[in-house]
N, C-alpha and C. Protein backbone atom coordinates (compact mmCIF):
# COMPACT_ATOMS: atom_id res chain seq x y z
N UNK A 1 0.85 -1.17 0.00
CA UNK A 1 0.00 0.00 0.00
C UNK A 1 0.90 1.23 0.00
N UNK A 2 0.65 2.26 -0.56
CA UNK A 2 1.22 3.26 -1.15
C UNK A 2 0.39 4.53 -0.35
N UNK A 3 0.70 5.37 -0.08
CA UNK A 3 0.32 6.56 0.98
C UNK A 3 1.49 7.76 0.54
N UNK A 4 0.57 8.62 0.05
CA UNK A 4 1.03 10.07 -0.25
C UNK A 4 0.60 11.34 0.04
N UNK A 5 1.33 12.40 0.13
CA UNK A 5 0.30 13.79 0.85
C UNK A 5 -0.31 14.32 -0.09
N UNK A 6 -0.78 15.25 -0.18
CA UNK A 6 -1.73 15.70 -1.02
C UNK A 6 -0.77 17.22 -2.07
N UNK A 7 -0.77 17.05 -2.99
CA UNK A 7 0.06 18.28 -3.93
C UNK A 7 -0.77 18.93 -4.42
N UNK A 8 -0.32 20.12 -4.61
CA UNK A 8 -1.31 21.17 -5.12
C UNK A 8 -0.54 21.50 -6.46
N UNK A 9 -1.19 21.13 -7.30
CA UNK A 9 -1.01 21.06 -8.39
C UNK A 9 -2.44 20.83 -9.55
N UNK A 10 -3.14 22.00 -9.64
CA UNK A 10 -4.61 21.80 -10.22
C UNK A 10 -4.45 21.01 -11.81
N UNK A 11 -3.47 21.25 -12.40
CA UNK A 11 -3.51 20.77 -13.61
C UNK A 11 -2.98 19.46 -13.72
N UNK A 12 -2.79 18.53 -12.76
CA UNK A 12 -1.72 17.41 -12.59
C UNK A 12 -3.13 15.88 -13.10
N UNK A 13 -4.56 15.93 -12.60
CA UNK A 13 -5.16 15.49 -13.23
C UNK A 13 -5.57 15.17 -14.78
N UNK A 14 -5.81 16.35 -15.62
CA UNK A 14 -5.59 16.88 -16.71
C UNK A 14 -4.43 15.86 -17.53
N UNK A 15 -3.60 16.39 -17.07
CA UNK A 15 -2.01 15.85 -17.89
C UNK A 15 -1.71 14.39 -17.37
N UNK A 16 -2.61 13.33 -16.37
CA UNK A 16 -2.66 12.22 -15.92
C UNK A 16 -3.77 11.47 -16.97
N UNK A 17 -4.57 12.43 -17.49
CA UNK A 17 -5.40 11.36 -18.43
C UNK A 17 -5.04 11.85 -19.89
N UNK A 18 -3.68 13.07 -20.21
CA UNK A 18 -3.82 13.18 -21.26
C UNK A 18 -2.26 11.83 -21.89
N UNK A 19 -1.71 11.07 -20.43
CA UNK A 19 -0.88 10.78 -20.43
C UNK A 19 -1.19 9.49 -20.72
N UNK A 20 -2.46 9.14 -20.57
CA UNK A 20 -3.11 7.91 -20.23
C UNK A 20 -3.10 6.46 -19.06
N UNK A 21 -3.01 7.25 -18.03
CA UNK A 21 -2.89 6.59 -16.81
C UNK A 21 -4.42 6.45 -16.43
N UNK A 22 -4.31 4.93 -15.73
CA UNK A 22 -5.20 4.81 -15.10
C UNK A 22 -5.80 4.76 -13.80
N UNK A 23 -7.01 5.52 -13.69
CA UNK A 23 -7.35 5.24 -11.81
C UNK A 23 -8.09 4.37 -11.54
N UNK A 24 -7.70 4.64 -10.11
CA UNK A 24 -8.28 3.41 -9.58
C UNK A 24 -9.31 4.11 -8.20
N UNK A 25 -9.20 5.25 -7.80
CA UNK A 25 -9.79 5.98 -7.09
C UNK A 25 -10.37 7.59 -7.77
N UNK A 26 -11.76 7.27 -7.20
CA UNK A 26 -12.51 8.68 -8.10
C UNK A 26 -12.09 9.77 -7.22
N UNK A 27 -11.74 10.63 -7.87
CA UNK A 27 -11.32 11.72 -6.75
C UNK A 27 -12.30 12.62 -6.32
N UNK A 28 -12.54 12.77 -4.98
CA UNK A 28 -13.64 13.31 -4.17
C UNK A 28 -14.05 14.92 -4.52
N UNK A 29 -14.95 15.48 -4.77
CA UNK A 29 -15.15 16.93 -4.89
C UNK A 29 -15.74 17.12 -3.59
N UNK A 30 -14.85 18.01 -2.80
CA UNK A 30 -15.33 18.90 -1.52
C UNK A 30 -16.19 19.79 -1.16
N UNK A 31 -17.19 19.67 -0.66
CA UNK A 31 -18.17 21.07 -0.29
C UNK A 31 -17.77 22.38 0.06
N UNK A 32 -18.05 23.82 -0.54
CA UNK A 32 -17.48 24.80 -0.09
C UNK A 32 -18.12 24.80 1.20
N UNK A 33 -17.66 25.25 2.21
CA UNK A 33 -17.81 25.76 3.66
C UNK A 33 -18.97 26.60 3.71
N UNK A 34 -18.87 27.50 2.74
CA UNK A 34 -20.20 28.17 3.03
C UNK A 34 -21.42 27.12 2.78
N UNK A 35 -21.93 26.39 1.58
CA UNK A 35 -22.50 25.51 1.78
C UNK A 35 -22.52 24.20 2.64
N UNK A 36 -21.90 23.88 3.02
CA UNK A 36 -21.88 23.19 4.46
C UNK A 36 -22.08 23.48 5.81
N UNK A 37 -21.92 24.97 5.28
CA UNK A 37 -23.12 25.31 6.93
C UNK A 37 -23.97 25.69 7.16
N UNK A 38 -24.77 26.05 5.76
CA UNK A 38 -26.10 26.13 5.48
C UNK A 38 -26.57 24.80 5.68
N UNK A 39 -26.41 23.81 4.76
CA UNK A 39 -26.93 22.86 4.85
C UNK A 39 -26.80 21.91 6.21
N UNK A 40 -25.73 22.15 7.01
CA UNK A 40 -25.88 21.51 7.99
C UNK A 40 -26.38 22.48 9.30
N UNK A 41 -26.55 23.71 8.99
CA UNK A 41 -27.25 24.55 10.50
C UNK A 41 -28.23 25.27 10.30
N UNK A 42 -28.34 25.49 9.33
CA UNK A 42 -29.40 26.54 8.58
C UNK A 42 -30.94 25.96 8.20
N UNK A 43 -30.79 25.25 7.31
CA UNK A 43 -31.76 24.28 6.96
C UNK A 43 -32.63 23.29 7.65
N UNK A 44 -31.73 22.64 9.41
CA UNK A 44 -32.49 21.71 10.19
C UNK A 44 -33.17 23.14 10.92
N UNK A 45 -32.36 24.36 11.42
CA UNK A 45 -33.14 25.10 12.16
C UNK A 45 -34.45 25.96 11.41
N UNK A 46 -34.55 26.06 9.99
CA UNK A 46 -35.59 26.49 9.28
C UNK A 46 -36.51 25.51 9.41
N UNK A 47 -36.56 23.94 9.14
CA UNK A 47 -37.17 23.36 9.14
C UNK A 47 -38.17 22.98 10.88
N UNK A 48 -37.11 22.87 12.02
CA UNK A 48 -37.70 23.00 13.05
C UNK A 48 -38.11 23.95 13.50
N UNK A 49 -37.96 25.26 12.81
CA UNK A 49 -38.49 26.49 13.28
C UNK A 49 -39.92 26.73 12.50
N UNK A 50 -39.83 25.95 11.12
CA UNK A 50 -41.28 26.08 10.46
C UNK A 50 -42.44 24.63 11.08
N UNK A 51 -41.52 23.92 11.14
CA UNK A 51 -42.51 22.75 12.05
C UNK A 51 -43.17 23.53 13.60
N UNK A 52 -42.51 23.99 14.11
CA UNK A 52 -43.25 24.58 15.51
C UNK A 52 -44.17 25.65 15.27
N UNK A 53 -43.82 26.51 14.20
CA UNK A 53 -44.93 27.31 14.06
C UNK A 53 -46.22 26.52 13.56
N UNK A 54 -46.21 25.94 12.41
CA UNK A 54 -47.16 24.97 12.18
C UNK A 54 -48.01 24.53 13.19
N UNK A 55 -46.98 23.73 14.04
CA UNK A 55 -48.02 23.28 15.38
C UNK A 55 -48.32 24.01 16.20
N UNK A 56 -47.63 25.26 16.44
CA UNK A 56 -48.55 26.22 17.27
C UNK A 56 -49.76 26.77 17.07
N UNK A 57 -49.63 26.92 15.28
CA UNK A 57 -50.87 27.44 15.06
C UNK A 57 -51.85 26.73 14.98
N UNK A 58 -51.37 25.40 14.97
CA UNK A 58 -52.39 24.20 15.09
C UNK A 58 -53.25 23.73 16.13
N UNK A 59 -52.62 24.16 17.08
CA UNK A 59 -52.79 23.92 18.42
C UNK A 59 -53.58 25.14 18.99
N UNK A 60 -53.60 26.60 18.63
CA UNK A 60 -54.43 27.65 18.98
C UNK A 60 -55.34 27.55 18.21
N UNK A 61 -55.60 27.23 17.39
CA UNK A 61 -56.86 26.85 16.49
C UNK A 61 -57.85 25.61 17.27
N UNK A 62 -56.60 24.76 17.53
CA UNK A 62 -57.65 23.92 18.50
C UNK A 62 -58.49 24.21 19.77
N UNK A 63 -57.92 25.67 19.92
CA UNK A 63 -58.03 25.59 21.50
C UNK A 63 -58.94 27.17 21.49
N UNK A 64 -59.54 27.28 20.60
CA UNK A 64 -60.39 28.46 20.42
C UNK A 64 -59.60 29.83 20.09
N UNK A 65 -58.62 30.14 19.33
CA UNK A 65 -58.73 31.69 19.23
C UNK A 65 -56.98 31.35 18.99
N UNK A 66 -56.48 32.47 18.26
CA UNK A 66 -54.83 32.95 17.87
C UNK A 66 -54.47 33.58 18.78
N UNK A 67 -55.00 34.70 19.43
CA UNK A 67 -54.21 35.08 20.97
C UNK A 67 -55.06 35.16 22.42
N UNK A 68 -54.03 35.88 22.93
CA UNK A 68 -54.89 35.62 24.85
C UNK A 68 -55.88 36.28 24.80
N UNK A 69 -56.31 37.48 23.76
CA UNK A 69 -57.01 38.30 24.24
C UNK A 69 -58.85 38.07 23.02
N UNK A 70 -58.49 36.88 22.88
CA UNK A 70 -59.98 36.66 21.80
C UNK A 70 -60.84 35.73 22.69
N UNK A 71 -60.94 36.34 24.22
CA UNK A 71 -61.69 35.50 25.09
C UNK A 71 -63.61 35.77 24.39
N UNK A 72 -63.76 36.89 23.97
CA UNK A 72 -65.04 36.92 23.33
C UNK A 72 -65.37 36.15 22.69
N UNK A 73 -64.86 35.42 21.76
CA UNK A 73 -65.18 34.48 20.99
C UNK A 73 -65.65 33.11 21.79
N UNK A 74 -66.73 33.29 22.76
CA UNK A 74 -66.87 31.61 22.86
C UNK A 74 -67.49 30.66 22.28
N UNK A 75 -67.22 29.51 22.32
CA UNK A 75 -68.22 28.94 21.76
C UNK A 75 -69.51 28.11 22.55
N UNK A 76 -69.44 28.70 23.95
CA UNK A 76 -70.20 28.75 24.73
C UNK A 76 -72.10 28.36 24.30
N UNK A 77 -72.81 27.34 24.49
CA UNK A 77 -74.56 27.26 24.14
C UNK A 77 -75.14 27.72 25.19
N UNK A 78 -76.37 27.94 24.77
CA UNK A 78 -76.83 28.13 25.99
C UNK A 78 -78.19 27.24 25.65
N UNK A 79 -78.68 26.23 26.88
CA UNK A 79 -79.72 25.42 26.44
C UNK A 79 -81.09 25.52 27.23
N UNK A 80 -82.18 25.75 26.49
CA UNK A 80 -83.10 25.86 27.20
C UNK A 80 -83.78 24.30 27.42
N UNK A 81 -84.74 24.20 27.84
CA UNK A 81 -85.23 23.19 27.99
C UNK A 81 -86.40 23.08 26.95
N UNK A 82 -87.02 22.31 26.24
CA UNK A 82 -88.03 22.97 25.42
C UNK A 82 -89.68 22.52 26.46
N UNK A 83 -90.13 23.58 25.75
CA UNK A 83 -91.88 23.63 26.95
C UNK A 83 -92.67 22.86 25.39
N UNK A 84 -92.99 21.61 26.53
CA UNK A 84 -93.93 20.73 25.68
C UNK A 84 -95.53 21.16 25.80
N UNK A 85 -95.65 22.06 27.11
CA UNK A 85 -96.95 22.19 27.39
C UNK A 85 -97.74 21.10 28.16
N UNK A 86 -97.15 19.86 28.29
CA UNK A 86 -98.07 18.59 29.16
C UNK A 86 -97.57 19.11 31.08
N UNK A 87 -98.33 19.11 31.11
CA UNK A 87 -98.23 19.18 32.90
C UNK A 87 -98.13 17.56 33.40
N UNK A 88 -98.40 18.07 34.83
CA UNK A 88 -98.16 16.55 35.70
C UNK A 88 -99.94 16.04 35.94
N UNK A 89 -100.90 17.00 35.50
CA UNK A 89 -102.08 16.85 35.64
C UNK A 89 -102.69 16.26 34.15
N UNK A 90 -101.64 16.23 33.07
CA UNK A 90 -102.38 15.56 31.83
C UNK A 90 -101.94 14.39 31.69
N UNK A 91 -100.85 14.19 32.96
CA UNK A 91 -100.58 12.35 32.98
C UNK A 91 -100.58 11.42 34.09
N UNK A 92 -101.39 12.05 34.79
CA UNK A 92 -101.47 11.44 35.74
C UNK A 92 -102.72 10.28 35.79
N UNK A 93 -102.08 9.15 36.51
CA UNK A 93 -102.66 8.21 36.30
C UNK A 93 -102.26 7.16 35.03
N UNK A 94 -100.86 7.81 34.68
CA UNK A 94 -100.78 6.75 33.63
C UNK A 94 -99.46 6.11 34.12
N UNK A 95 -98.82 5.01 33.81
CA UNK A 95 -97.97 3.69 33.68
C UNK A 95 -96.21 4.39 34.02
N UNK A 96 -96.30 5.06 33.22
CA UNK A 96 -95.14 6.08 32.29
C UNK A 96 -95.15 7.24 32.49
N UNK A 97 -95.31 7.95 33.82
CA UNK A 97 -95.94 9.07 33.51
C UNK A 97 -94.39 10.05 33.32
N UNK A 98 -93.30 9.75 33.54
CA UNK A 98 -92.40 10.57 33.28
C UNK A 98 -91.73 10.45 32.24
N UNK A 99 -91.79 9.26 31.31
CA UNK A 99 -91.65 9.28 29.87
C UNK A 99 -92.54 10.11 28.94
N UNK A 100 -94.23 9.98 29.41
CA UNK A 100 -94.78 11.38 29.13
C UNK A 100 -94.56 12.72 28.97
N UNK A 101 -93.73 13.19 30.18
CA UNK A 101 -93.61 14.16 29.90
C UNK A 101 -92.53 14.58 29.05
């Protein structure tokens, strides 16, 4: 096994295949730095920063209203009872009389 440092020499590829040598290793293209720290710090924190908003707003939607102060909005019923009009005197005497009413 053969182990060498690295030469800077940009055109030394070039003149290796115009020489007709063959490889045996593809030579790696490096990420610029600036893109590597986008993509590795930039991009997970956009993404977890757009996922939480998502669920926040998901979650105040569930829960009645976008801020503290939309307490007016309830969705509060209010239930009456409905008047059938039968009293306790139009069933009395019968079997059932409180399914009657």
């Amino acid at each position: 096994m053969f182990v060498t440092g690295k030469m800077d020499d940009p055109g030394l590829v070039d003149r290796l295949y115009k020489s007709g040598a063959e490889f045996s290793q593809v030579i790696p293209k490096e990420m610029s730095p600036f893109m590597n720290f986008i993509l590795t710090w930039l991009v997970p924190i956009g993404i977890f920063m757009l996922l939480g908003r998502f669920l926040t707003k998901k979650f105040q939607n569930a829960l009645g209203g976008g801020n503290a102060m939309s307490f007016g909005r309830s969705n509060a019923k209010i239930y009456v009872h409905a008047q059938s009009g039968k009293t306790f005197a139009d069933v009395a005497g019968q079997d059932e009389a409180k399914e009657a009413l």
